[in-house]
Protein backbone atom coordinates (compact mmCIF):
# COMPACT_ATOMS: atom_id res chain seq x y z
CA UNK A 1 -1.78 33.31 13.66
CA UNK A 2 -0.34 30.65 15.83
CA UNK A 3 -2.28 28.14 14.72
CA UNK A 4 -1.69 28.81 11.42
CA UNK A 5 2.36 28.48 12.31
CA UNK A 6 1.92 25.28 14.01
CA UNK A 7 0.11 23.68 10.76
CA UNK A 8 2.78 25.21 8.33
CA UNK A 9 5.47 24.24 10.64
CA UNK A 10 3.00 20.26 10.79
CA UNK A 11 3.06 20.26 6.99
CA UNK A 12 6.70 21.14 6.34
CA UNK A 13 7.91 18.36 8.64
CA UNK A 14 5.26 15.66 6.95
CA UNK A 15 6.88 16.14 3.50
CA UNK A 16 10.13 16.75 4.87
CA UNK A 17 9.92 13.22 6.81
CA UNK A 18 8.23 11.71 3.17
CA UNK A 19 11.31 13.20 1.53
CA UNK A 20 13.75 11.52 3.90
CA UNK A 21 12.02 8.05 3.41
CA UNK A 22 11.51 7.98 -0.46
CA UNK A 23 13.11 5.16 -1.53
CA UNK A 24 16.01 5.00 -3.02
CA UNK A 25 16.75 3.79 -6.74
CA UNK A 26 20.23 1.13 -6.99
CA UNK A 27 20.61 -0.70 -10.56
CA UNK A 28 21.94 -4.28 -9.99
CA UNK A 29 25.74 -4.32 -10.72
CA UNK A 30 26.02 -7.43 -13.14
CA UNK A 31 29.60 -7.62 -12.58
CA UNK A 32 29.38 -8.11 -8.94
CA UNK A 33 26.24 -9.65 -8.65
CA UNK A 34 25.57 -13.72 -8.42
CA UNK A 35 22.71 -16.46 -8.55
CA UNK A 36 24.28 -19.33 -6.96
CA UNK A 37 22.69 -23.00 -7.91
CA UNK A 38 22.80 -26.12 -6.53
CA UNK A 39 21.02 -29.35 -6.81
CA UNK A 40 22.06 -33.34 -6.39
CA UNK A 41 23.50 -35.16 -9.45
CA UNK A 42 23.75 -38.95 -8.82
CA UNK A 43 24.89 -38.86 -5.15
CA UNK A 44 26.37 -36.00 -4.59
CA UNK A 45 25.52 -32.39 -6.08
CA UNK A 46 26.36 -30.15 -8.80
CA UNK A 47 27.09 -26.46 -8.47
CA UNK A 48 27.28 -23.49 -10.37
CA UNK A 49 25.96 -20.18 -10.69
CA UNK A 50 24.11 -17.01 -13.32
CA UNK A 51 26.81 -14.19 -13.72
CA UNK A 52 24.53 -11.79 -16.03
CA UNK A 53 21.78 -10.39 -13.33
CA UNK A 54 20.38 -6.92 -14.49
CA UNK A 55 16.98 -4.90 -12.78
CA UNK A 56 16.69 -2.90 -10.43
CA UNK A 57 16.05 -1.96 -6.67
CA UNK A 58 13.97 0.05 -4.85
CA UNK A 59 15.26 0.34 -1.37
CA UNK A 60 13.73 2.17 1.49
CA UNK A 61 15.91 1.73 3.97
CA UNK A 62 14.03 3.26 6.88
CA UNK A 63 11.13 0.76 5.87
CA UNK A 64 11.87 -1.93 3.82
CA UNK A 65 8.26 -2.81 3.34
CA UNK A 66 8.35 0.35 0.55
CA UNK A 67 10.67 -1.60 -1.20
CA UNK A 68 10.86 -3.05 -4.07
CA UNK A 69 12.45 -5.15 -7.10
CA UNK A 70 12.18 -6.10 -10.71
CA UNK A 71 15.55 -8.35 -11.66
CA UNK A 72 16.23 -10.31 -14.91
CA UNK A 73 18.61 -13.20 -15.47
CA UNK A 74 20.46 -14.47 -18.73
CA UNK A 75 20.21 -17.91 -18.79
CA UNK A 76 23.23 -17.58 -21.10
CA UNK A 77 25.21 -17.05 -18.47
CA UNK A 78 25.06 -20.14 -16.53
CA UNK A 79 28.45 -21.25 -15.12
CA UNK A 80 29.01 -24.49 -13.64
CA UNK A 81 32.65 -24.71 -14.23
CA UNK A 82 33.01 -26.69 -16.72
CA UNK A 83 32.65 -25.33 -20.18
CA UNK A 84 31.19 -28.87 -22.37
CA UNK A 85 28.91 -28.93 -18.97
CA UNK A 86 27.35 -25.36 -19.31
CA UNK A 87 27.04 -26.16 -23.36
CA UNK A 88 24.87 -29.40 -22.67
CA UNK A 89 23.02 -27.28 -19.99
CA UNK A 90 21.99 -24.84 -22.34
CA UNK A 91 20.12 -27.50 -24.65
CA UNK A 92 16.37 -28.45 -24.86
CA UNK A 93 16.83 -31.28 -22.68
CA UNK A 94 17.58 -28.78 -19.98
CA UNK A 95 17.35 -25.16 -19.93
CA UNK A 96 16.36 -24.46 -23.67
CA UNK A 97 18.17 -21.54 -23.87
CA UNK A 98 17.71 -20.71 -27.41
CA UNK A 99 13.41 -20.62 -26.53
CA UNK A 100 13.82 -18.79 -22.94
CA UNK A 101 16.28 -17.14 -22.65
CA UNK A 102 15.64 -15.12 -19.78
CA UNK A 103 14.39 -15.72 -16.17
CA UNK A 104 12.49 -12.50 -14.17
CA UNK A 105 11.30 -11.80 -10.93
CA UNK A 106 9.06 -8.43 -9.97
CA UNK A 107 8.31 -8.14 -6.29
CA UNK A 108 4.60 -8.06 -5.26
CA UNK A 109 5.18 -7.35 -1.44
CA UNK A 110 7.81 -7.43 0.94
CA UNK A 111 7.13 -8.13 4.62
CA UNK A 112 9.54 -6.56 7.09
CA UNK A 113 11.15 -8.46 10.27
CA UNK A 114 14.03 -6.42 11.45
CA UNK A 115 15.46 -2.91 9.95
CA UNK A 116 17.52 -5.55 7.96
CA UNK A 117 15.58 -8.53 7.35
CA UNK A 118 12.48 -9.64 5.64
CA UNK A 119 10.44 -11.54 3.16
CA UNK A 120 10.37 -10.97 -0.47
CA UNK A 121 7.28 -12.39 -2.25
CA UNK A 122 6.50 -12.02 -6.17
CA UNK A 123 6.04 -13.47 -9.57
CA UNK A 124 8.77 -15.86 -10.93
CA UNK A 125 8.82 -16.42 -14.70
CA UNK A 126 11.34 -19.68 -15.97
CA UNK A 127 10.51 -21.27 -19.27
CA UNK A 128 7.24 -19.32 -20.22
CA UNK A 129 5.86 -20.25 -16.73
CA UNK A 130 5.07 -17.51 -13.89
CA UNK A 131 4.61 -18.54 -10.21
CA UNK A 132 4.31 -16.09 -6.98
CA UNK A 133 7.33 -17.71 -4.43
CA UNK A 134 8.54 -16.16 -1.55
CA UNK A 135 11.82 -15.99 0.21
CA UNK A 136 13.98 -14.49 2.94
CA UNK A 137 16.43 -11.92 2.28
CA UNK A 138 19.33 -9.86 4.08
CA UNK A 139 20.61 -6.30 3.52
CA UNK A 140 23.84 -6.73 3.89
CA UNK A 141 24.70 -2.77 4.33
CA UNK A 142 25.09 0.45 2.05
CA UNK A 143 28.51 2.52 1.42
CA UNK A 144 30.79 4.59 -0.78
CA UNK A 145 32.71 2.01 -3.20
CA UNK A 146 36.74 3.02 -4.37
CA UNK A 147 35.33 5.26 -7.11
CA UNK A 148 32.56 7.30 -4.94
CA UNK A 149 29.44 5.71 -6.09
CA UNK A 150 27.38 4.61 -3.50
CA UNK A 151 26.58 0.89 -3.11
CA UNK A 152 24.28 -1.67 -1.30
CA UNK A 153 24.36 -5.68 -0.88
CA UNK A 154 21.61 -8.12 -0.23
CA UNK A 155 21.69 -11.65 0.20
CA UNK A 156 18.75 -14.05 -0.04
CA UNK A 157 17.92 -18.05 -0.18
CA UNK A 158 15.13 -19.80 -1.72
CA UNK A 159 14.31 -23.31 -3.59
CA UNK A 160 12.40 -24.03 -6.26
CA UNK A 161 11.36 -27.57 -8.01
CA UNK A 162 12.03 -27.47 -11.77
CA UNK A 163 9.12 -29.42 -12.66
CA UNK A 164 6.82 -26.61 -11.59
CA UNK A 165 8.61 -24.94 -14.35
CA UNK A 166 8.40 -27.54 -16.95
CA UNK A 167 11.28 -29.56 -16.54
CA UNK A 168 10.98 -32.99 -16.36
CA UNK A 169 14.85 -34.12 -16.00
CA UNK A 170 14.21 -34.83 -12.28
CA UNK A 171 10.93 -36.60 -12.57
CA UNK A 172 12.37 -39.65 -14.83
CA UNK A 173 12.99 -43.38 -13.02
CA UNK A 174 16.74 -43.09 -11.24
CA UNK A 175 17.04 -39.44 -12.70
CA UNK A 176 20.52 -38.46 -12.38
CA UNK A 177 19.82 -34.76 -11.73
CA UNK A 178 17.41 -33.72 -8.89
CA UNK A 179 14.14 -31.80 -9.32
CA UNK A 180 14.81 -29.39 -6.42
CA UNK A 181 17.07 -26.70 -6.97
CA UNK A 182 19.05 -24.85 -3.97
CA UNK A 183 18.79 -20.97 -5.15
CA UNK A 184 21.72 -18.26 -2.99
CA UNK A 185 21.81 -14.87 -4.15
CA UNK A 186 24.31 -12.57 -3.91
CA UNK A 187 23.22 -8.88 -5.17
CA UNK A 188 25.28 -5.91 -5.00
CA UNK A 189 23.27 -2.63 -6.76
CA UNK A 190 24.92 1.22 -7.74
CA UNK A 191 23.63 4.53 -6.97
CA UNK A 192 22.81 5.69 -10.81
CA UNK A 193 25.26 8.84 -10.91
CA UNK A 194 23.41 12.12 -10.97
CA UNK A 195 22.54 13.45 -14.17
CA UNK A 196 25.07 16.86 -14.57
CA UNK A 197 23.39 20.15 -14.09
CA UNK A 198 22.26 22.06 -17.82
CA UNK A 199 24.19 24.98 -18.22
């Protein structure tokens, strides 16, 4: 009879401990939520950023290993300040937004370094063409926002050259845009509310 306490007691503490790590489901918060851009123009560089970042994020925050992510980006949204810039952007001689216009990136693994910090790898889709990058990222922290959802932030770097993608504007003789492009992002995700109890 004892024995067969101890394994109940075994058991309910196993699912009870799977329970506690599940991971935990945020949905990016495009209104609060940035892909920051950089990359040289002439002799100096150009700046500007994505504002329209949906997906979401697994997080398990006592194992960030089990986590995991699956984000989309308008490429309508690009911002560089300057509103005759961001048109000519958008053309084929540049982003071709009216043939792609949507960038996506779905995690394939993410290696662990601190309770914080890790590596994200996974497949990158620009302009029709998927590649498996990796990058660092930060978890910046988790809280209750003014309204009583609950929130977390992540921050991560990573580069890319646009001619793996297709692009050829930095490959041309005294090319007045680079080829290498300086990627920040800033990612804040919401709880989704809980769904009300049926009556």
């Amino acid at each position: 009879m004892k024995a067969i306490k101890l394994t109940l007691l075994a058991a309910t503490c196993l699912f009870s401990s799977a329970a506690i790590a599940a991971p935990e489901i945020y949905n990016i918060d495009n209104t609060h939520s940035f892909a920051n851009w950089s990359l040289r123009h002439v002799v100096s560089k150009a700046s500007g950023t994505f504002t329209d970042i949906t997906g979401v994020i697994n997080v398990d925050s006592a194992n960030l290993a089990n986590s995991s992510v699956d984000a989309k980006i308008n490429m309508l949204s690009v911002n560089s300040g300057y509103a005759k810039r961001d048109a000519h952007i958008k053309e084929k001689d540049y982003l071709d937004v009216a043939s792609f216009a949507e960038m996506r990136f779905v995690s394939t693994k993410i290696e662990a370094k601190t309770a914080t910090e890790g590596v994200m790898t996974g497949n990158f889709t620009l302009r029709g063409v998927t590649k498996q990058i990796s990058f660092p990222f930060k978890v910046l922290g988790f809280g209750v926002d003014p309204w009583g959802g609950q929130r977390s932030g992540f921050e991560a770097h990573t580069s890319i050259k646009a001619s793996d993608y297709g692009f050829g504007w930095g490959l041309k003789p005294n090319a007045a845009v680079g080829d290498d492009i300086e990627i920040t992002l800033l990612i804040e995700g919401v709880k989704p509310a809980p769904e009300k109890a049926k009556k």
